[in-house]
Protein backbone atom coordinates (compact mmCIF):
# COMPACT_ATOMS: atom_id res chain seq x y z
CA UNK A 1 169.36 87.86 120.46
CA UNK A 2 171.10 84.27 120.89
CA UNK A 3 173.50 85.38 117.95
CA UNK A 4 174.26 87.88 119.75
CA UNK A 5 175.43 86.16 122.57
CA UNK A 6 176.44 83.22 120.22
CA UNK A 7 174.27 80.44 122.32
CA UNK A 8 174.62 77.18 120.53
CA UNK A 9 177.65 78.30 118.44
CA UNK A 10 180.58 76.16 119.20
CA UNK A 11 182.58 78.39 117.07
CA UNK A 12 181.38 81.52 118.93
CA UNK A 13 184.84 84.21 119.67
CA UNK A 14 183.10 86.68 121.52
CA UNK A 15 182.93 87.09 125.03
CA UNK A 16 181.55 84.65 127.73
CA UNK A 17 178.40 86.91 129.18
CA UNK A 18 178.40 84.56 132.66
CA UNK A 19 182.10 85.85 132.91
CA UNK A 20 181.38 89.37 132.17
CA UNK A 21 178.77 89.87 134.17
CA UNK A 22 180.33 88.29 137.25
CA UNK A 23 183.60 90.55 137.12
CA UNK A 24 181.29 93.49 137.20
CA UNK A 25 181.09 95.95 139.69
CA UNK A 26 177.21 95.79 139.49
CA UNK A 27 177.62 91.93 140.29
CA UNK A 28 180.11 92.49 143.46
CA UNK A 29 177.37 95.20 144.60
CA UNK A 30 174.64 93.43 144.10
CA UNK A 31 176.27 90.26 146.35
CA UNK A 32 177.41 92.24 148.80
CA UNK A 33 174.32 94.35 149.41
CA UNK A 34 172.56 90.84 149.22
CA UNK A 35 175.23 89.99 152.33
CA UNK A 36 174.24 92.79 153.99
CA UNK A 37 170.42 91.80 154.19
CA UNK A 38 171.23 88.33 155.16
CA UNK A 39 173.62 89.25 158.17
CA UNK A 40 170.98 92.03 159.63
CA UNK A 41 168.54 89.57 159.07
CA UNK A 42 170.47 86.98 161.13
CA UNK A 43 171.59 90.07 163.50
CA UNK A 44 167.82 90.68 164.97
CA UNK A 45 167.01 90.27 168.17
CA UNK A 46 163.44 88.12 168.96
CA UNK A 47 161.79 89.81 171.69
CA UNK A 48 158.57 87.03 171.21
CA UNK A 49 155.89 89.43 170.49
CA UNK A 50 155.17 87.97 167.12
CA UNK A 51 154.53 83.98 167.15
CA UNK A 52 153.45 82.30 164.00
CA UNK A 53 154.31 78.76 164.73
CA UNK A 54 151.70 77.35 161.83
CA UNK A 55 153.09 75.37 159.57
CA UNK A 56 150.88 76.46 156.46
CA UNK A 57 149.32 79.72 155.78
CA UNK A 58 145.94 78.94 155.76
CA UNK A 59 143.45 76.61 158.02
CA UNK A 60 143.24 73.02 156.77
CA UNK A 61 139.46 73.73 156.30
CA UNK A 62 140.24 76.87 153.57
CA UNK A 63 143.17 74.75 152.08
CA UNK A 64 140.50 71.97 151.34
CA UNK A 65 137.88 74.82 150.08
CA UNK A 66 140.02 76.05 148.23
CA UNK A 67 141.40 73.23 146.47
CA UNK A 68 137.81 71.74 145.74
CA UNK A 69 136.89 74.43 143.90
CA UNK A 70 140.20 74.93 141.91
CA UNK A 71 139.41 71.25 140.71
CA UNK A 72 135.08 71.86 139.96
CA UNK A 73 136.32 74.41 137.76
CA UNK A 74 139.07 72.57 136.12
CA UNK A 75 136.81 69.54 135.64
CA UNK A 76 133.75 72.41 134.23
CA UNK A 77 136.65 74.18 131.76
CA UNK A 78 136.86 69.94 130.43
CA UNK A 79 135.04 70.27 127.11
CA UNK A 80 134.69 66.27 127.88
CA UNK A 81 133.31 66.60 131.57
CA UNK A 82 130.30 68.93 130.31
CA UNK A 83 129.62 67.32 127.21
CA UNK A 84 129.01 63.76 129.68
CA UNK A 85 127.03 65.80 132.06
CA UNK A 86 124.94 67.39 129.46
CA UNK A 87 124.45 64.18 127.90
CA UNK A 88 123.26 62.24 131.34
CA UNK A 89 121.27 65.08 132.26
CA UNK A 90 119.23 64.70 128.82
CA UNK A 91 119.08 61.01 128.81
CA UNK A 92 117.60 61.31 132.21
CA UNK A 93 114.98 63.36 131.03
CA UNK A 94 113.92 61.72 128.19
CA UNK A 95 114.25 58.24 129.65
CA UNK A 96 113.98 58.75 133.36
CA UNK A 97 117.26 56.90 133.96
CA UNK A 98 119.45 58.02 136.62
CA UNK A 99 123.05 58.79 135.23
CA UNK A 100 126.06 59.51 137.43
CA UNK A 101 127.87 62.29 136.47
């Protein structure tokens, strides 16, 4: 496929894809329909009824729930982390020592 196109070819003849595609008619649609969404967007009227003022989409508390766990079960996927844990949890049974995993 980059042949094709001749990407990293400094000798390369054919035609510049960028330059094609942006003196298409597909290209001048798709920008202008794109115009068209961002001037009706900026067209609306607010009449107030819906108010989302938060700055994040979820509650601190779930953010912090939810990032706890994302990093238990990074450090349990760490071949390291579980082979240290397994180790301390042995070596506390058999010696009685208290290891902190």
């Amino acid at each position: 496929m980059l042949e094709v196109i001749g990407a990293g070819n400094p000798d390369y003849k054919g035609q510049d894809w960028g330059d094609v595609w942006a003196s298409s008619p597909e290209s001048k649609q798709l920008s202008e329909d794109i115009e068209k969404i961002i001037t009706s967007r900026l067209d609306t009227q607010d009449d107030g009824s819906a108010s989302d003022d938060r700055e994040y989409a979820m509650p601190l508390y779930a953010q912090i729930v939810a990032v706890t766990r994302r990093a238990f079960v990074a450090y349990w996927r760490l071949p390291d982390y579980v082979l240290v844990c397994q180790y301390c949890y042995f070596d506390t049974f058999f010696k009685g020592k208290i290891c902190k995993c």
